[in-house]
N, C-alpha and C. Protein backbone atom coordinates (compact mmCIF):
# COMPACT_ATOMS: atom_id res chain seq x y z
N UNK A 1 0.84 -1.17 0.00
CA UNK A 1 0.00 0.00 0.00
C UNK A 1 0.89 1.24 0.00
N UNK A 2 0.56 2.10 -1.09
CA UNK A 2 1.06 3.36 -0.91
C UNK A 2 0.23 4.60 -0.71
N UNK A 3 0.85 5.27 -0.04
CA UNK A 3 -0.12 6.37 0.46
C UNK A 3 0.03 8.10 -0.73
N UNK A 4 -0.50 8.13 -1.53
CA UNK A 4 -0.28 9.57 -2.08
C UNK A 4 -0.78 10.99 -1.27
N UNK A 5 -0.20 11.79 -1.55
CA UNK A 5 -0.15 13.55 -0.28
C UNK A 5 0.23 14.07 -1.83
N UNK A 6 -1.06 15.39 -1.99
CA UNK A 6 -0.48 16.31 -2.92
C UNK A 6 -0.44 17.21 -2.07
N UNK A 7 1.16 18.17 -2.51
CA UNK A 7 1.69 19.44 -1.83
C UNK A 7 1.98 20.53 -2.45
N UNK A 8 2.01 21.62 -2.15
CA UNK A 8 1.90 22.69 -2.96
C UNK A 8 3.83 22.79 -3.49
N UNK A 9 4.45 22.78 -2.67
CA UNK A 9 5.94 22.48 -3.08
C UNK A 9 6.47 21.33 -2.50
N UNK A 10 6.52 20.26 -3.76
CA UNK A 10 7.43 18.94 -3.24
C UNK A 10 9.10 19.17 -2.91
N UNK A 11 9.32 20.28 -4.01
CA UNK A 11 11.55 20.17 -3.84
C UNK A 11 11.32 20.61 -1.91
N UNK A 12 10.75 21.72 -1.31
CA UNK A 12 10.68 21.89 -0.42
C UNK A 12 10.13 20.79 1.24
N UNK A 13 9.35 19.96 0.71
CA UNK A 13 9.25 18.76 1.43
C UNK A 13 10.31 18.47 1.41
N UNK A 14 10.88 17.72 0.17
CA UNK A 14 11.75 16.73 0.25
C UNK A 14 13.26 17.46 0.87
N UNK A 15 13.51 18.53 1.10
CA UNK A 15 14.60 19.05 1.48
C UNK A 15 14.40 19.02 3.16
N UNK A 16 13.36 19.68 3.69
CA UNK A 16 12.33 19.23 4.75
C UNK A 16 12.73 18.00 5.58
N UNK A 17 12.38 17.21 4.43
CA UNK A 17 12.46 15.57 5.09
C UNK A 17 13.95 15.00 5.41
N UNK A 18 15.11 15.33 4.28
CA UNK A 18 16.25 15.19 4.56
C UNK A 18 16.69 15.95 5.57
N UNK A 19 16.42 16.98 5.97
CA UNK A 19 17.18 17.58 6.81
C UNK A 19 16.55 16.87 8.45
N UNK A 20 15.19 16.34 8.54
CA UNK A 20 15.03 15.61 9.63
C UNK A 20 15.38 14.32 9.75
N UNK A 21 16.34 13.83 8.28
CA UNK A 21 16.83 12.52 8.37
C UNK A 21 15.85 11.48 7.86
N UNK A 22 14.90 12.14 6.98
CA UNK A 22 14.01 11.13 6.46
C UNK A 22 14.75 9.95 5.09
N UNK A 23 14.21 9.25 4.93
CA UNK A 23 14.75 8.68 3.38
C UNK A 23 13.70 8.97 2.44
N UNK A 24 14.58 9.61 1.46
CA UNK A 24 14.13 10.03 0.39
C UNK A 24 14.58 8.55 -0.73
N UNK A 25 13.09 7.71 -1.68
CA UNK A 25 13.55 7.07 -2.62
C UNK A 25 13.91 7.30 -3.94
N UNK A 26 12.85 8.35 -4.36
CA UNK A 26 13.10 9.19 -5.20
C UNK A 26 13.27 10.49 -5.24
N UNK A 27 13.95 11.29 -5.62
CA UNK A 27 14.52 12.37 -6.03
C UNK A 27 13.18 13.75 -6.67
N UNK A 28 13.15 14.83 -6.03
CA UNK A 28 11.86 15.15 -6.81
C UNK A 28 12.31 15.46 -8.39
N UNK A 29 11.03 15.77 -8.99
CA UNK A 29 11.05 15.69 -10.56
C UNK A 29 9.98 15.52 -11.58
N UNK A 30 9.71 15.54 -12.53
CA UNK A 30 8.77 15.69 -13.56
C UNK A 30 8.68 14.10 -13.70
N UNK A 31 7.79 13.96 -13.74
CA UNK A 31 7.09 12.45 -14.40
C UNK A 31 7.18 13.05 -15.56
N UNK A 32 7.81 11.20 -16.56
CA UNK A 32 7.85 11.18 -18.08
C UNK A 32 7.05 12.01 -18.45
N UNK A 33 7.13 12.25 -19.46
CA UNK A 33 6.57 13.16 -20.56
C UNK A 33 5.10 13.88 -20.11
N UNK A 34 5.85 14.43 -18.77
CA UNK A 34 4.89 15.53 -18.07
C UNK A 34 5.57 16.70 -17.49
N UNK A 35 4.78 17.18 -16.95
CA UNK A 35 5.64 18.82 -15.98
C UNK A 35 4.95 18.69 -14.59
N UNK A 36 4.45 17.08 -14.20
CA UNK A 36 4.08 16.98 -12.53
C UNK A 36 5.22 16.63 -12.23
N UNK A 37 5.72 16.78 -11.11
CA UNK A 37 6.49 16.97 -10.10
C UNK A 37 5.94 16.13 -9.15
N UNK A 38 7.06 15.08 -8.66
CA UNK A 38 6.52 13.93 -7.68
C UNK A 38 7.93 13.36 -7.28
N UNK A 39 7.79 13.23 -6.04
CA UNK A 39 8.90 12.09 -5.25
C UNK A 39 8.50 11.32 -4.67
N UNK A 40 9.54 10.39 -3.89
CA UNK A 40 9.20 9.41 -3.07
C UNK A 40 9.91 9.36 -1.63
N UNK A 41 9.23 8.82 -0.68
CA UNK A 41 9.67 9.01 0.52
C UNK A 41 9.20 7.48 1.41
N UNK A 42 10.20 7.54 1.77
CA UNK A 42 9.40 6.09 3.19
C UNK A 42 9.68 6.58 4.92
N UNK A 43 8.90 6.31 5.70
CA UNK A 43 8.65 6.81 7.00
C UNK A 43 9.53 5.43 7.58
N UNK A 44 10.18 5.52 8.68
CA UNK A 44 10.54 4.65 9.50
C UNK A 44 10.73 3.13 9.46
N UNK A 45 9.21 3.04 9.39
CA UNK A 45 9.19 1.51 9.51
C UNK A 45 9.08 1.20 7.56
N UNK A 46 9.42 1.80 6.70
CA UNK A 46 9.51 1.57 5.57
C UNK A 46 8.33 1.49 4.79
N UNK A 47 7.13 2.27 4.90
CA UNK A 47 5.79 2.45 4.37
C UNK A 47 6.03 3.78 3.59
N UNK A 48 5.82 3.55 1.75
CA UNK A 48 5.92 4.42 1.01
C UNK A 48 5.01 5.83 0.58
N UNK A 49 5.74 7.12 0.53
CA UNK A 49 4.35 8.39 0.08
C UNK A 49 4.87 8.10 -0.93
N UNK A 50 3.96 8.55 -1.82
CA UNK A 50 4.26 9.86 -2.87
C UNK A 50 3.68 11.05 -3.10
N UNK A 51 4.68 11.72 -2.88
CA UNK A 51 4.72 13.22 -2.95
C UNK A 51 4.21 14.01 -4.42
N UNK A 52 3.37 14.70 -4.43
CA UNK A 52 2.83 15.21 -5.86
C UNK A 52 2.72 16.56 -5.99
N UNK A 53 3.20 17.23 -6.73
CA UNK A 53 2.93 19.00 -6.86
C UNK A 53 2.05 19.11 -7.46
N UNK A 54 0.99 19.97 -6.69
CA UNK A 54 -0.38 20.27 -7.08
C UNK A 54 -0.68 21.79 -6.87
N UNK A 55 -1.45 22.29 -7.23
CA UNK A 55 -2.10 23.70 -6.73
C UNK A 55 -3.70 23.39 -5.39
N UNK A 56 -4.22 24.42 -5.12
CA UNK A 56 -4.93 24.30 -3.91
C UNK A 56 -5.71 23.14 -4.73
N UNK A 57 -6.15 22.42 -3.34
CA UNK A 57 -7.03 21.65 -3.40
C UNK A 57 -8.10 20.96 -2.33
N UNK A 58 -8.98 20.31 -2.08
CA UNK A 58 -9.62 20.39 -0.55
C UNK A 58 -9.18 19.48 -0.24
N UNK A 59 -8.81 18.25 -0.74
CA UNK A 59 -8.58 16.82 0.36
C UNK A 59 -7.00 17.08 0.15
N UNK A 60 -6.10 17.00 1.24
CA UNK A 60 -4.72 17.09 1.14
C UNK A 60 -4.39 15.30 0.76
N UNK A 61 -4.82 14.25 1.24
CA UNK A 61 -5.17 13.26 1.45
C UNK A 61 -5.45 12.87 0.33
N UNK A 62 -4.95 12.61 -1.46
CA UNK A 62 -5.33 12.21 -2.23
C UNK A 62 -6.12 10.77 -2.96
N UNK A 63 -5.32 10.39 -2.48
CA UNK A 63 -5.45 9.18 -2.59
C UNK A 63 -4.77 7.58 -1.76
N UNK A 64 -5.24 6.57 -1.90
CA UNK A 64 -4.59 5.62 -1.19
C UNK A 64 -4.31 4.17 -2.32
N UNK A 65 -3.05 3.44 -2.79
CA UNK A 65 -3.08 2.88 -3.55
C UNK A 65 -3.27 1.90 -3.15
N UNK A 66 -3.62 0.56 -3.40
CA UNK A 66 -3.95 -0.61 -2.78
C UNK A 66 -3.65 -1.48 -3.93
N UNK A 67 -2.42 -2.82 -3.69
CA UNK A 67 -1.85 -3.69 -5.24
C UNK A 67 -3.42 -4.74 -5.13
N UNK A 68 -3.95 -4.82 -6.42
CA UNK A 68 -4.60 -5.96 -6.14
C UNK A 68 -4.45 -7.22 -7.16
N UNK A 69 -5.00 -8.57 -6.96
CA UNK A 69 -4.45 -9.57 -7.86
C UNK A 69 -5.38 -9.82 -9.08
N UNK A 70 -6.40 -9.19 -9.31
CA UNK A 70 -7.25 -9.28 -10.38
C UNK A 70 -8.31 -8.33 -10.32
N UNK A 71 -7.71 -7.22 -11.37
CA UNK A 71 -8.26 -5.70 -11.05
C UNK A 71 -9.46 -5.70 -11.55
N UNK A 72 -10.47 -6.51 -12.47
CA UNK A 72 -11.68 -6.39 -12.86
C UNK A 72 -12.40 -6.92 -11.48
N UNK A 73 -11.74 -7.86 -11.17
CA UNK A 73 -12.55 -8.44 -10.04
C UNK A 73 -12.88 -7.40 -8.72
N UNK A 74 -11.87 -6.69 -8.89
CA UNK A 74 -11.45 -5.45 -7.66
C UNK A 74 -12.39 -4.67 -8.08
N UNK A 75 -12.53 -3.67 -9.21
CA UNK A 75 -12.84 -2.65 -9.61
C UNK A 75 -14.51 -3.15 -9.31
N UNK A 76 -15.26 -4.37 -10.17
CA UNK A 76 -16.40 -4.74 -9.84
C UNK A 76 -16.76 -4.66 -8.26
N UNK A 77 -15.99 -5.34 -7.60
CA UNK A 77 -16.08 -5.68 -6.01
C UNK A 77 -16.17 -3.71 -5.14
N UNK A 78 -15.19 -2.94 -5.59
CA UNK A 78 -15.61 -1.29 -5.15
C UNK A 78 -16.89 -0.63 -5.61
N UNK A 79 -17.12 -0.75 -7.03
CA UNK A 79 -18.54 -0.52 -7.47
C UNK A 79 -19.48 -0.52 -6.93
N UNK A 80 -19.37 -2.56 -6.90
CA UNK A 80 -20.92 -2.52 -6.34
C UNK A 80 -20.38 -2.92 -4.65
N UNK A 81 -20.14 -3.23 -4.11
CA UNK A 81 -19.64 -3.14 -2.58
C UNK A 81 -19.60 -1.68 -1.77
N UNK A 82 -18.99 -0.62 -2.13
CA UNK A 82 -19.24 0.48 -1.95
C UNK A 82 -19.43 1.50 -2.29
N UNK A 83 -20.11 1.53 -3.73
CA UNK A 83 -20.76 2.46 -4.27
C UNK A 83 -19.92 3.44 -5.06
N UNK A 84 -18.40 3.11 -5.28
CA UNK A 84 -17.79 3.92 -5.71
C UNK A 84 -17.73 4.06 -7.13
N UNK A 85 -17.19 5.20 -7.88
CA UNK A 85 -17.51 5.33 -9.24
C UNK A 85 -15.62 5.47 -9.99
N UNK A 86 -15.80 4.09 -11.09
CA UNK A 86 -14.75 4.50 -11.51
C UNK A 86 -14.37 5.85 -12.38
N UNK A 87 -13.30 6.05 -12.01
CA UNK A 87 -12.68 7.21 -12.82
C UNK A 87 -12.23 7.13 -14.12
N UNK A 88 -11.29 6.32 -13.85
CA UNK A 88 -10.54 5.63 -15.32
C UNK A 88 -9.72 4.89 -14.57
N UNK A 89 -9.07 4.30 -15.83
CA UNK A 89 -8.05 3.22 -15.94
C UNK A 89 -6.67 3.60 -16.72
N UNK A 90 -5.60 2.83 -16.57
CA UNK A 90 -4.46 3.61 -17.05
C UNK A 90 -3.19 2.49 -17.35
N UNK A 91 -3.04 1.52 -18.15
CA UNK A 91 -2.64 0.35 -18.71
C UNK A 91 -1.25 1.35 -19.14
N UNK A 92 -0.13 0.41 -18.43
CA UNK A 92 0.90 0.90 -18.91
C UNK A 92 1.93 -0.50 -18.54
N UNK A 93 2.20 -0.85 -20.35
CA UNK A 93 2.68 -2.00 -20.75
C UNK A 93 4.10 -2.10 -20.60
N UNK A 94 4.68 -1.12 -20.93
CA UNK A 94 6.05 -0.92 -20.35
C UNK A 94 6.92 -1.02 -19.04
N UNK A 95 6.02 -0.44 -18.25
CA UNK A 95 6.25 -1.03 -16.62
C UNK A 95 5.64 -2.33 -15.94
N UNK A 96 4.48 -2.69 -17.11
CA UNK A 96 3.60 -4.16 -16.66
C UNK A 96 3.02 -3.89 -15.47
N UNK A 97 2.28 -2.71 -15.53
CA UNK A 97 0.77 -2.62 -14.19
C UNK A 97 -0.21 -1.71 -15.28
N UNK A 98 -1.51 -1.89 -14.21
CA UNK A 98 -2.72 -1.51 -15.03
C UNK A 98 -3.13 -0.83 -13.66
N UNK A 99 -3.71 0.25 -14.01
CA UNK A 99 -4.16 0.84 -12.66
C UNK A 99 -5.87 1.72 -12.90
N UNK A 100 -6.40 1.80 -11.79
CA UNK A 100 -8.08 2.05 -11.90
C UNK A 100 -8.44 2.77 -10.54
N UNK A 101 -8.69 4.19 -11.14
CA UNK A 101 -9.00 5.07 -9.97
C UNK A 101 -10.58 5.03 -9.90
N UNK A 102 -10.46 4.92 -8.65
CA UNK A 102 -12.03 5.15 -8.16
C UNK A 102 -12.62 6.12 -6.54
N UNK A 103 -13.33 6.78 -6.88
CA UNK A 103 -13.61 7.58 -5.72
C UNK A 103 -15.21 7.78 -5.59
N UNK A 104 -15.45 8.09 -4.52
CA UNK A 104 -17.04 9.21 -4.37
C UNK A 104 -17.64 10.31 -5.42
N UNK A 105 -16.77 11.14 -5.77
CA UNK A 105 -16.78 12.16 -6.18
C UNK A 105 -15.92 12.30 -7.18
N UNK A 106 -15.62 13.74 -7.65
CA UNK A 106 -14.53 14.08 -8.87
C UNK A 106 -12.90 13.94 -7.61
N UNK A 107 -12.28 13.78 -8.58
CA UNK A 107 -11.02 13.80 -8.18
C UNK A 107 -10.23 14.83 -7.37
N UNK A 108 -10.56 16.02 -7.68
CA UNK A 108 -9.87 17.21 -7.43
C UNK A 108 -10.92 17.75 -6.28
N UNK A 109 -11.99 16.78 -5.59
CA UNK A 109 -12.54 16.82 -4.93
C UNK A 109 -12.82 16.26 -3.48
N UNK A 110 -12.37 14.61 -3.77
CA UNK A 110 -12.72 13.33 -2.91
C UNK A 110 -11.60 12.86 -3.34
N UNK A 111 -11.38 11.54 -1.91
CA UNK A 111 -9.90 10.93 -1.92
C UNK A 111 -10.32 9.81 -2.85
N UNK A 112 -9.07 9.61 -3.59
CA UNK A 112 -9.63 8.11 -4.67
C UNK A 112 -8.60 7.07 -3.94
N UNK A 113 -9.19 5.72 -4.66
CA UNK A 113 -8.27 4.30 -3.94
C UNK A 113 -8.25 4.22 -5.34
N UNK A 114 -6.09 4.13 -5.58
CA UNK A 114 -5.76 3.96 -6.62
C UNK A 114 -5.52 2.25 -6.38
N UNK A 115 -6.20 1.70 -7.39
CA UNK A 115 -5.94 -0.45 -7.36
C UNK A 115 -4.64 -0.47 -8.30
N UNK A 116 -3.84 -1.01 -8.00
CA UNK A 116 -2.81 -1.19 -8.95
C UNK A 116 -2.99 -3.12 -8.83
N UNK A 117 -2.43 -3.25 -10.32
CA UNK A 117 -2.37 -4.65 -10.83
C UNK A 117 -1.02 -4.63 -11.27
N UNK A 118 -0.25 -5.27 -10.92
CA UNK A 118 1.16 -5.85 -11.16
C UNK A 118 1.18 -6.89 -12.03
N UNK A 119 1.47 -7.06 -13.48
CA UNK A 119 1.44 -8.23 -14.87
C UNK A 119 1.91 -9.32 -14.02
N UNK A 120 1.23 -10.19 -13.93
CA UNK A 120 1.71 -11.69 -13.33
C UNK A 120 1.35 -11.88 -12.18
N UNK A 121 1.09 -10.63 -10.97
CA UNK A 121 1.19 -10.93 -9.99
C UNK A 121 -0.17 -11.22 -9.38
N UNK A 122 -0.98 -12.23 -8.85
CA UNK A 122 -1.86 -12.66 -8.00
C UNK A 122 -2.39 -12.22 -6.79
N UNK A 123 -1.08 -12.71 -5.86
CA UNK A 123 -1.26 -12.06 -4.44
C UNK A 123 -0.06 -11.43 -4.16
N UNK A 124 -0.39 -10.47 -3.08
CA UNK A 124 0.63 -9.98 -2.21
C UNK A 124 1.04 -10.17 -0.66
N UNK A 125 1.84 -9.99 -0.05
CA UNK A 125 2.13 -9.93 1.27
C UNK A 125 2.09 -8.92 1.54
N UNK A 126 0.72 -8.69 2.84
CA UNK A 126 0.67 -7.66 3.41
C UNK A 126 1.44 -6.85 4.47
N UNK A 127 1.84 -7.75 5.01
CA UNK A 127 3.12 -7.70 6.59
C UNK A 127 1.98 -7.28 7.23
N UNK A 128 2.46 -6.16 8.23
CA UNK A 128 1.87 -6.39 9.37
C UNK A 128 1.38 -4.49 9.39
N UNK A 129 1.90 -3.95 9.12
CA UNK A 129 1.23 -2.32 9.14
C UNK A 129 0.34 -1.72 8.44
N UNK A 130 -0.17 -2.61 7.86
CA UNK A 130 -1.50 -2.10 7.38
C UNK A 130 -3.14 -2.23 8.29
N UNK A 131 -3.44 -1.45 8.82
CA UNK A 131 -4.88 -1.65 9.62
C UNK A 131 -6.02 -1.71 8.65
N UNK A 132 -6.76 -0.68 8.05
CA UNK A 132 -7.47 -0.56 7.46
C UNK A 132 -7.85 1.37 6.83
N UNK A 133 -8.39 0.89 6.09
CA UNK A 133 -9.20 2.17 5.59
C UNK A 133 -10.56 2.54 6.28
N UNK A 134 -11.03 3.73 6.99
CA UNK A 134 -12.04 4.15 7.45
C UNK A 134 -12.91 4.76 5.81
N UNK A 135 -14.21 4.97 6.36
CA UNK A 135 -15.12 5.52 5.64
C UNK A 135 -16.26 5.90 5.97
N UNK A 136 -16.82 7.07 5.71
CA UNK A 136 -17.83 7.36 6.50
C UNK A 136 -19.55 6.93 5.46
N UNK A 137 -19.92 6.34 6.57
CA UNK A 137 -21.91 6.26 5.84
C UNK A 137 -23.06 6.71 6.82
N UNK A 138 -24.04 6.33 6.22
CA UNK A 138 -25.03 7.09 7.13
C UNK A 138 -25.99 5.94 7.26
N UNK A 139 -25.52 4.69 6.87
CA UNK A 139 -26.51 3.45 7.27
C UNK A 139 -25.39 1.90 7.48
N UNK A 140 -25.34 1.96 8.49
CA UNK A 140 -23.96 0.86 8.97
C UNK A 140 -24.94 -0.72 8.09
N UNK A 141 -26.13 -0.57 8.96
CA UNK A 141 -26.77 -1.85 8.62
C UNK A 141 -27.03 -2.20 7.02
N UNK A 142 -27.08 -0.87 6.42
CA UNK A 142 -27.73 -0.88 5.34
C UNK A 142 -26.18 -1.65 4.20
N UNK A 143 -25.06 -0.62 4.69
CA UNK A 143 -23.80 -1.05 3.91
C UNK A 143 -23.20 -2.19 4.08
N UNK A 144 -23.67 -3.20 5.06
CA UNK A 144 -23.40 -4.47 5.33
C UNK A 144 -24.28 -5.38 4.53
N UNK A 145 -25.84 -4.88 4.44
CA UNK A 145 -26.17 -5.61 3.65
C UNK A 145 -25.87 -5.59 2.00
N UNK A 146 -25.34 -4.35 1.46
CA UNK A 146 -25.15 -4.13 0.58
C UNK A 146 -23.65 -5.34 -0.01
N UNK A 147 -22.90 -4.62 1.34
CA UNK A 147 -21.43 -5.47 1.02
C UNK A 147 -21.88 -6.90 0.47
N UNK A 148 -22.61 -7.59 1.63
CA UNK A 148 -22.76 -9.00 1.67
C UNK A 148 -23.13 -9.17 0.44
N UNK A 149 -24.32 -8.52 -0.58
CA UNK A 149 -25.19 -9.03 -1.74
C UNK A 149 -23.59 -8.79 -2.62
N UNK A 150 -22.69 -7.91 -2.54
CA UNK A 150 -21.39 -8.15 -3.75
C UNK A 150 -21.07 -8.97 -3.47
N UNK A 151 -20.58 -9.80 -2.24
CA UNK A 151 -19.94 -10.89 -2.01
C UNK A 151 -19.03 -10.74 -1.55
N UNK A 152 -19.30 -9.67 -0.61
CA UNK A 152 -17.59 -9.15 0.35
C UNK A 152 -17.63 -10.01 1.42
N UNK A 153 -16.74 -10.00 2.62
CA UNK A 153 -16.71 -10.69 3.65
C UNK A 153 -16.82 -9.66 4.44
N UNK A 154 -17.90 -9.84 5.39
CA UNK A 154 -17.64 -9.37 6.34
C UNK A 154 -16.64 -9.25 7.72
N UNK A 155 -16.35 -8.87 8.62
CA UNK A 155 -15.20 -9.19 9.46
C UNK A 155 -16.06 -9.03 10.18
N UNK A 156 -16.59 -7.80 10.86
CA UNK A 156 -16.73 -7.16 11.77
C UNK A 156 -18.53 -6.65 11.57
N UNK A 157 -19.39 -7.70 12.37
CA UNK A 157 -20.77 -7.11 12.00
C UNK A 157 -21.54 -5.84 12.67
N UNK A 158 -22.38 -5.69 11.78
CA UNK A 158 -22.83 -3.83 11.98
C UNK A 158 -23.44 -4.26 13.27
N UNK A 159 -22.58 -2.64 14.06
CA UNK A 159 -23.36 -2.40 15.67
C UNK A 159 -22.42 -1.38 16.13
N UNK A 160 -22.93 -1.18 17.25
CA UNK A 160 -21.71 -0.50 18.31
C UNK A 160 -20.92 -1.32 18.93
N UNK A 161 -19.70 0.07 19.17
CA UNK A 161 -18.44 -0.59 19.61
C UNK A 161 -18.29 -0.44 20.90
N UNK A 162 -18.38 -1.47 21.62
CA UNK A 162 -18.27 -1.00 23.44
C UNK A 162 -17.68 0.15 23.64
N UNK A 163 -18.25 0.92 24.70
CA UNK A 163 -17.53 1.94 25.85
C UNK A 163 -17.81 3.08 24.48
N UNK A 164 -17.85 2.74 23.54
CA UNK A 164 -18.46 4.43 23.03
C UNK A 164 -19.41 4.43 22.39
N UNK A 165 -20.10 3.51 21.98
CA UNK A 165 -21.00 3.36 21.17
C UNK A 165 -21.70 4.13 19.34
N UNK A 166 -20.18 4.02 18.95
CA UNK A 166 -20.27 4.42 17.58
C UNK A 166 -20.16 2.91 16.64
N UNK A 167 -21.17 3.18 15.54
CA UNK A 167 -21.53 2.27 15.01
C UNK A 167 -20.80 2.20 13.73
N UNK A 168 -20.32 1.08 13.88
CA UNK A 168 -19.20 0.39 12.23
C UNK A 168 -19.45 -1.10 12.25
N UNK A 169 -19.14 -1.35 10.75
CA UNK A 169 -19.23 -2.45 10.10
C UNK A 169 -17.87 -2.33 9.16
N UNK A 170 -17.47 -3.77 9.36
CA UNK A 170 -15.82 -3.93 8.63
C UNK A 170 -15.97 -5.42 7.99
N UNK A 171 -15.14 -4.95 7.07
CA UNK A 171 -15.01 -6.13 6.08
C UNK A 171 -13.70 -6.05 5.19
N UNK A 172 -13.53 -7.21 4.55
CA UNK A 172 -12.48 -7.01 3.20
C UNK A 172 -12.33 -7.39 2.29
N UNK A 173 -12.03 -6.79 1.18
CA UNK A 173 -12.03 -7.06 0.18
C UNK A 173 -11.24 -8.02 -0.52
N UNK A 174 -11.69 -8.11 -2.29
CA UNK A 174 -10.90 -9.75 -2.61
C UNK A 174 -9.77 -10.11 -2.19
N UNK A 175 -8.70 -9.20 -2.18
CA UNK A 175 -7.50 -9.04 -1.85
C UNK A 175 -6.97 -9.49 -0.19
N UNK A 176 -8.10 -9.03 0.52
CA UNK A 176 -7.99 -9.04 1.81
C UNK A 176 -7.57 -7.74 2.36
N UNK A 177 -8.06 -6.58 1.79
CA UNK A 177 -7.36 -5.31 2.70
C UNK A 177 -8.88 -4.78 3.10
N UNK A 178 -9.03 -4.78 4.25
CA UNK A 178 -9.83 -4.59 5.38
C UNK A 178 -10.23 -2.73 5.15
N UNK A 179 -11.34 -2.31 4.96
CA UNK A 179 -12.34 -1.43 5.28
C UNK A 179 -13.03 -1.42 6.43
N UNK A 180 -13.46 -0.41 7.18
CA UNK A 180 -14.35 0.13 8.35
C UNK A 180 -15.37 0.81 8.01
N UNK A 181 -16.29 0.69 7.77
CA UNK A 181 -16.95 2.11 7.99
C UNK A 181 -18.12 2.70 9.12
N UNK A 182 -17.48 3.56 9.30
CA UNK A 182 -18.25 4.53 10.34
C UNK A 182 -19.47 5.14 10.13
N UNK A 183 -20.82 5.17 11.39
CA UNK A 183 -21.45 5.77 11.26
C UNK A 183 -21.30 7.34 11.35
N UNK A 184 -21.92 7.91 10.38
CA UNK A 184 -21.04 9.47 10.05
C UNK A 184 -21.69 10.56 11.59
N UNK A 185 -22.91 10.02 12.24
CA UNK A 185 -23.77 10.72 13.20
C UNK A 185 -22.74 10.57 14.21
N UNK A 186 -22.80 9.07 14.63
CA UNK A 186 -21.94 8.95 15.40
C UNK A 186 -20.51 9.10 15.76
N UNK A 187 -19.43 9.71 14.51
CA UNK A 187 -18.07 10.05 14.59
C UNK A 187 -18.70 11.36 14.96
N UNK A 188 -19.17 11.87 13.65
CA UNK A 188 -19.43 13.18 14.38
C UNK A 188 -19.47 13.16 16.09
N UNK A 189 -20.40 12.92 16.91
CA UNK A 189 -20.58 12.85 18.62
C UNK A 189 -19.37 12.83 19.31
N UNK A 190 -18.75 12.06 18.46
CA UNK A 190 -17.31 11.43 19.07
C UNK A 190 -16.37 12.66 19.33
N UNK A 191 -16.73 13.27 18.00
CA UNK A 191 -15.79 14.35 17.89
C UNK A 191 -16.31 16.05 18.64
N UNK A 192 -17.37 15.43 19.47
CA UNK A 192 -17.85 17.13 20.54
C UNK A 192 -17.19 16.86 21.66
């Protein structure tokens, strides 16, 4: 899983980050036969950003990439599992991945889950630092039953969670990377 952050100046992050001793993987710079500006960075325990030069925008939080082993199956399974709308797709034969953005909303709006497909590759190893993705709804019971009719697994059935009583339902997808989602009334409460 990689995590994307668009920033208004990446050379300035990444100078930022070296000087607190971060590791920098890539170098900032223009993507091929573009004028975006993007680096790479890993935090501590070795979990990858990428860094993107953007102008204002509302979600700082762009996106979240997730590898999966059979991206039609994926892309179907976000659709109808959580309602999300693909964006596009982006087949690039030269590096051997196929990738399929999907979000809530427009892009430059709402965070998208970028699926990447790796040519050949099936499954992955997750290790151990990945928890899950939150999401907010306004019917816990309702998105469980929804999940179930795609054919997701549930993990975690819709209710409250002791000692605070905010209501989520968790599950995961083909891949196995685990979703939450929150009742949106109840984070809200959480958060007075």
């Amino acid at each position: 899983m990689d995590v994307n952050v668009f920033l208004y100046q990446v050379y300035k992050t990444v100078d930022l980050i070296k000087a607190k001793g971060g590791k920098v993987t890539k170098e900032p710079g223009p993507v091929k036969e573009s004028s975006t500006v993007i680096a790479f960075v890993e935090d501590p325990d070795g979990y990858k950003f990428e860094l993107i030069q953007s102008g204002p925008i509302l979600e700082p939080l762009c996106q979240v990439m997730l590898r999966v082993g059979d991206l039609e199956r994926s892309i179907n399974f976000y659709e109808k599992a959580f309602g999300m709308q693909l964006l596009r797709t982006h087949d690039n034969p030269e590096s051997k991945y196929t990738i399929a953005m999907l979000s809530y909303g427009p892009e430059e709006k709402s965070t998208v889950i970028e699926l990447t497909h790796n040519y050949g590759v099936t499954k992955y190893e997750k290790g151990n630092g990945y928890a899950q993705v939150a999401i907010g709804t306004d019917d816990v019971y309702k998105t469980a039953e929804v999940i179930h009719e795609a054919g997701g697994k549930i993990t975690r059935e819709p209710g409250p969670l002791p000692g605070i009583n905010t209501k989520i339902v968790a599950c995961v997808d083909p891949d196995g990377w685990k979703t939450v989602f929150v009742d949106n009334k109840d984070f809200l409460r959480e958060l007075e």
